[in-house]
C-alpha atoms as a PDB file:
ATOM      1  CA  UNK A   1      49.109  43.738 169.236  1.00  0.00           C
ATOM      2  CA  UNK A   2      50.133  44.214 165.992  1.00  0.00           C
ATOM      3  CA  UNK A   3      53.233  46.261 166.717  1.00  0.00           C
ATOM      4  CA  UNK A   4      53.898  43.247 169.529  1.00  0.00           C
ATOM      5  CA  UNK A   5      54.348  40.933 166.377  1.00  0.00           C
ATOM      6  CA  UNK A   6      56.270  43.158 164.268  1.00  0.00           C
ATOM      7  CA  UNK A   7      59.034  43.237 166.748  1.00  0.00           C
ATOM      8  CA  UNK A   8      59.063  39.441 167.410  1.00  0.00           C
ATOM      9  CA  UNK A   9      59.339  39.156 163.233  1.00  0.00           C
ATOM     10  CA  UNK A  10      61.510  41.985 162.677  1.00  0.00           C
ATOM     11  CA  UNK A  11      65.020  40.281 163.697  1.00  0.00           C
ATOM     12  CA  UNK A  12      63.815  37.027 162.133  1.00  0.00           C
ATOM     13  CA  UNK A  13      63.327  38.415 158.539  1.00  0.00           C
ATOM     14  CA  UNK A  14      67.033  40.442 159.090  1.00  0.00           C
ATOM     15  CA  UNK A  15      68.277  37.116 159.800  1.00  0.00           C
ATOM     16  CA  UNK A  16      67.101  35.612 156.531  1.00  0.00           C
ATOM     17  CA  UNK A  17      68.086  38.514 154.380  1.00  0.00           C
ATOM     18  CA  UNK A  18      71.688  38.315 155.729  1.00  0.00           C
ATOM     19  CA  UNK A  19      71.385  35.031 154.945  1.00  0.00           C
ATOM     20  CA  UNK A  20      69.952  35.299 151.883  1.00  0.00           C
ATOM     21  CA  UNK A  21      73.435  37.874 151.024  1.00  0.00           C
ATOM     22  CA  UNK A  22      75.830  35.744 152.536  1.00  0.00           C
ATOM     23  CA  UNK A  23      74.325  32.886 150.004  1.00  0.00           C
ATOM     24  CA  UNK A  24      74.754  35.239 147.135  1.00  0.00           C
ATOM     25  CA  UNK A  25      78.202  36.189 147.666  1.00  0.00           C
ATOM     26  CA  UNK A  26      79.623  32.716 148.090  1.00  0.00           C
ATOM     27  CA  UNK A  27      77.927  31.620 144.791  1.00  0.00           C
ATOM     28  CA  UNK A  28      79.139  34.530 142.929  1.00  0.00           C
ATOM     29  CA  UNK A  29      82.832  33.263 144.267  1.00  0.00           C
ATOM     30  CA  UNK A  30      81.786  29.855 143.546  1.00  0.00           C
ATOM     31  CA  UNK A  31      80.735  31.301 139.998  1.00  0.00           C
ATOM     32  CA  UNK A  32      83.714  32.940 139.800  1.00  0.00           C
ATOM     33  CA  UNK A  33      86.216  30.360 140.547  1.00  0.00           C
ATOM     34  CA  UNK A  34      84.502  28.005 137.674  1.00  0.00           C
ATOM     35  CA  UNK A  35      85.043  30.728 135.026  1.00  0.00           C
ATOM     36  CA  UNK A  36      88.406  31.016 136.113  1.00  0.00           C
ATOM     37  CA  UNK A  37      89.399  27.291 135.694  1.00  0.00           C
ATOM     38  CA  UNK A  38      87.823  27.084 132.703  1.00  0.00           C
ATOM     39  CA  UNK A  39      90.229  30.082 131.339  1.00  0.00           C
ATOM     40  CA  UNK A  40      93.052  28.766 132.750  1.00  0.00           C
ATOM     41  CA  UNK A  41      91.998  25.167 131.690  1.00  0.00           C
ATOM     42  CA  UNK A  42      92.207  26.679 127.913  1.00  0.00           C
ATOM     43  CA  UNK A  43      95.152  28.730 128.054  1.00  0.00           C
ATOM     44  CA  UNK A  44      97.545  25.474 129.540  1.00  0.00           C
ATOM     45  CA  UNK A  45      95.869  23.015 126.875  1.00  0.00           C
ATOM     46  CA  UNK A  46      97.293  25.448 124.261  1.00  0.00           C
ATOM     47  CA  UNK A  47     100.225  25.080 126.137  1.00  0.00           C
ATOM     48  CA  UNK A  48     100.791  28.440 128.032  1.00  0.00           C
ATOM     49  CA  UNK A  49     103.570  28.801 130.893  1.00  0.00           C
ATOM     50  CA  UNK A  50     101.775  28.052 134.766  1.00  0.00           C
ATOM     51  CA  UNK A  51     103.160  31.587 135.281  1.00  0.00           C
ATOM     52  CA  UNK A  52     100.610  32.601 132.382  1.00  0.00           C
ATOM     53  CA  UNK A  53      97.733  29.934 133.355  1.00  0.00           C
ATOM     54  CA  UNK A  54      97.574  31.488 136.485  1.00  0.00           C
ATOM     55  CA  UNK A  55      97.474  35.218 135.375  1.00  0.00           C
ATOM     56  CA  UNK A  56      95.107  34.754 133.160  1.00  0.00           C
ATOM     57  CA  UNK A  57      92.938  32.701 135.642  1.00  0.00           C
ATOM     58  CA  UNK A  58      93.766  35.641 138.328  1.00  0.00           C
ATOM     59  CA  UNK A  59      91.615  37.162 135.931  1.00  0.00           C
ATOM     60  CA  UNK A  60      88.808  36.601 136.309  1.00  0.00           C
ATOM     61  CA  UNK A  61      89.158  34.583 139.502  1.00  0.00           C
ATOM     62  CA  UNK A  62      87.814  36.596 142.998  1.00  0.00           C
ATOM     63  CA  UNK A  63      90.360  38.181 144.923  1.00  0.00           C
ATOM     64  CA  UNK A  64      92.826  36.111 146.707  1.00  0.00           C
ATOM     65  CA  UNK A  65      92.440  32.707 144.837  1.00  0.00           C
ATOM     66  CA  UNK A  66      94.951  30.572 144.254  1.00  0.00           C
ATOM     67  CA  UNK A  67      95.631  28.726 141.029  1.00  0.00           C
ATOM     68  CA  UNK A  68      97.115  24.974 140.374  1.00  0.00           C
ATOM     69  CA  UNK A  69      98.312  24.010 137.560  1.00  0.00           C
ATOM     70  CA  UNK A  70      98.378  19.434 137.578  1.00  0.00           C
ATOM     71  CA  UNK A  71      99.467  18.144 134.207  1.00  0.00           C
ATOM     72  CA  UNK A  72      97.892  14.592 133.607  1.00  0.00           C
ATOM     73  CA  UNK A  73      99.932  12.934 130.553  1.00  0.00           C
ATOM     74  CA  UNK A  74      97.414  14.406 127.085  1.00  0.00           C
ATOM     75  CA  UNK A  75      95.225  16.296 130.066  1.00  0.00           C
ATOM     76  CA  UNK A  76      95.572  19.411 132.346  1.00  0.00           C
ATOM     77  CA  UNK A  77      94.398  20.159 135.369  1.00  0.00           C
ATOM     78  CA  UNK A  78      93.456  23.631 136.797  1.00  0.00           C
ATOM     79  CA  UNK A  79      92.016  24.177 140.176  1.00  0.00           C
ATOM     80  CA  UNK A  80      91.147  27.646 141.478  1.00  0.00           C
ATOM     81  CA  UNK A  81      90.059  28.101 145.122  1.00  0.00           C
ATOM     82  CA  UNK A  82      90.062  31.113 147.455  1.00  0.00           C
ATOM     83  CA  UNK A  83      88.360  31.486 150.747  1.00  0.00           C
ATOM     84  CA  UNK A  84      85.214  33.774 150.971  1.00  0.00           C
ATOM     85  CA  UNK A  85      84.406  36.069 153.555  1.00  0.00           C
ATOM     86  CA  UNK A  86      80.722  36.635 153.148  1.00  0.00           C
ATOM     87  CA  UNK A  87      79.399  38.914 156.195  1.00  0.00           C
ATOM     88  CA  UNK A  88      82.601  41.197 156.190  1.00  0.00           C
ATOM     89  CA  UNK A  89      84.112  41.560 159.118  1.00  0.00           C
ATOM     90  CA  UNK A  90      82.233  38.851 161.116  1.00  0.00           C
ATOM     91  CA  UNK A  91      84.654  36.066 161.356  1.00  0.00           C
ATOM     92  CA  UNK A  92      82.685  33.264 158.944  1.00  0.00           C
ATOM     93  CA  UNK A  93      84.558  32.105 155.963  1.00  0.00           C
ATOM     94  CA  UNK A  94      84.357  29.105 153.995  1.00  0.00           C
ATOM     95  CA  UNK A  95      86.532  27.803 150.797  1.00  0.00           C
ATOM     96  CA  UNK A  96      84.861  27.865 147.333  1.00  0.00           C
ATOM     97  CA  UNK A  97      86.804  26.039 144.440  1.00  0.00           C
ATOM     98  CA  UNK A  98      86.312  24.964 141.094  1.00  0.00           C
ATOM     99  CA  UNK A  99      88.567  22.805 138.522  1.00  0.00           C
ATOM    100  CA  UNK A 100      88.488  22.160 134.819  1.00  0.00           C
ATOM    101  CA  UNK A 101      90.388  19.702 133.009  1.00  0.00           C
ATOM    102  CA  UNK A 102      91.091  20.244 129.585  1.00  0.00           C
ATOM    103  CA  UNK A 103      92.983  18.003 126.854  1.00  0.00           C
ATOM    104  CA  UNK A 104      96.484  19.335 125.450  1.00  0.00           C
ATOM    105  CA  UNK A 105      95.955  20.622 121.875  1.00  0.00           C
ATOM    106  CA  UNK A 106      98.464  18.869 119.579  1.00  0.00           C
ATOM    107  CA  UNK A 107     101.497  20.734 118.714  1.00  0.00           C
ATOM    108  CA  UNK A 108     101.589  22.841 121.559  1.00  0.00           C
ATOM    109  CA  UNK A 109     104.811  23.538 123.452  1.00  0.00           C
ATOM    110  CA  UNK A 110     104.213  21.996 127.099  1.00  0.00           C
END
């Protein structure tokens, strides 16, 4: 009886740790993408090239993200999003971003 149960539960608790990984994963990238706006957030307020905002963001950013630099009069805007495979090959993705706004630091060359 016992071994009857087992295989009912077995697939059921695989399912849940796959997606329990799969969670993981996409808020690492999620993680990820926040750290990177926040760097490139910095480096444009002190009034760094997009060409630079976005390497530095590249970073730290996951692999495959895209950077956008949006300057706002005194503020920046950076927004870093990439989309996030999280069981491998099977064909689920979904986009993660994250943006940070920072204010222009006076005398800086933008």
């Amino acid at each position: 009886m016992v071994t009857a149960e087992t295989a009912v539960v077995l697939p059921v608790l695989l399912l849940v740790l796959v997606c329990a990984v799969a969670a993981v994963i996409v808020v690492g990238a999620q993680l990820r993408c926040v750290d990177a706006a926040r760097e490139g957030a910095r480096a444009a307020s002190r009034g760094e090239t997009d060409a630079v905002v976005a390497e530095l963001a590249g970073g730290v950013a996951p692999d495959g993200a895209v950077t956008a630099v949006q300057p706002e009069g005194e503020r920046v805007r950076v927004t870093v999003s990439v989309e996030v495979s999280p069981l491998g090959p099977v064909p689920l993705r979904t986009r993660v971003s994250a943006e940070a706004v920072a204010q222009r630091e006076p005398g800086g060359t933008w």
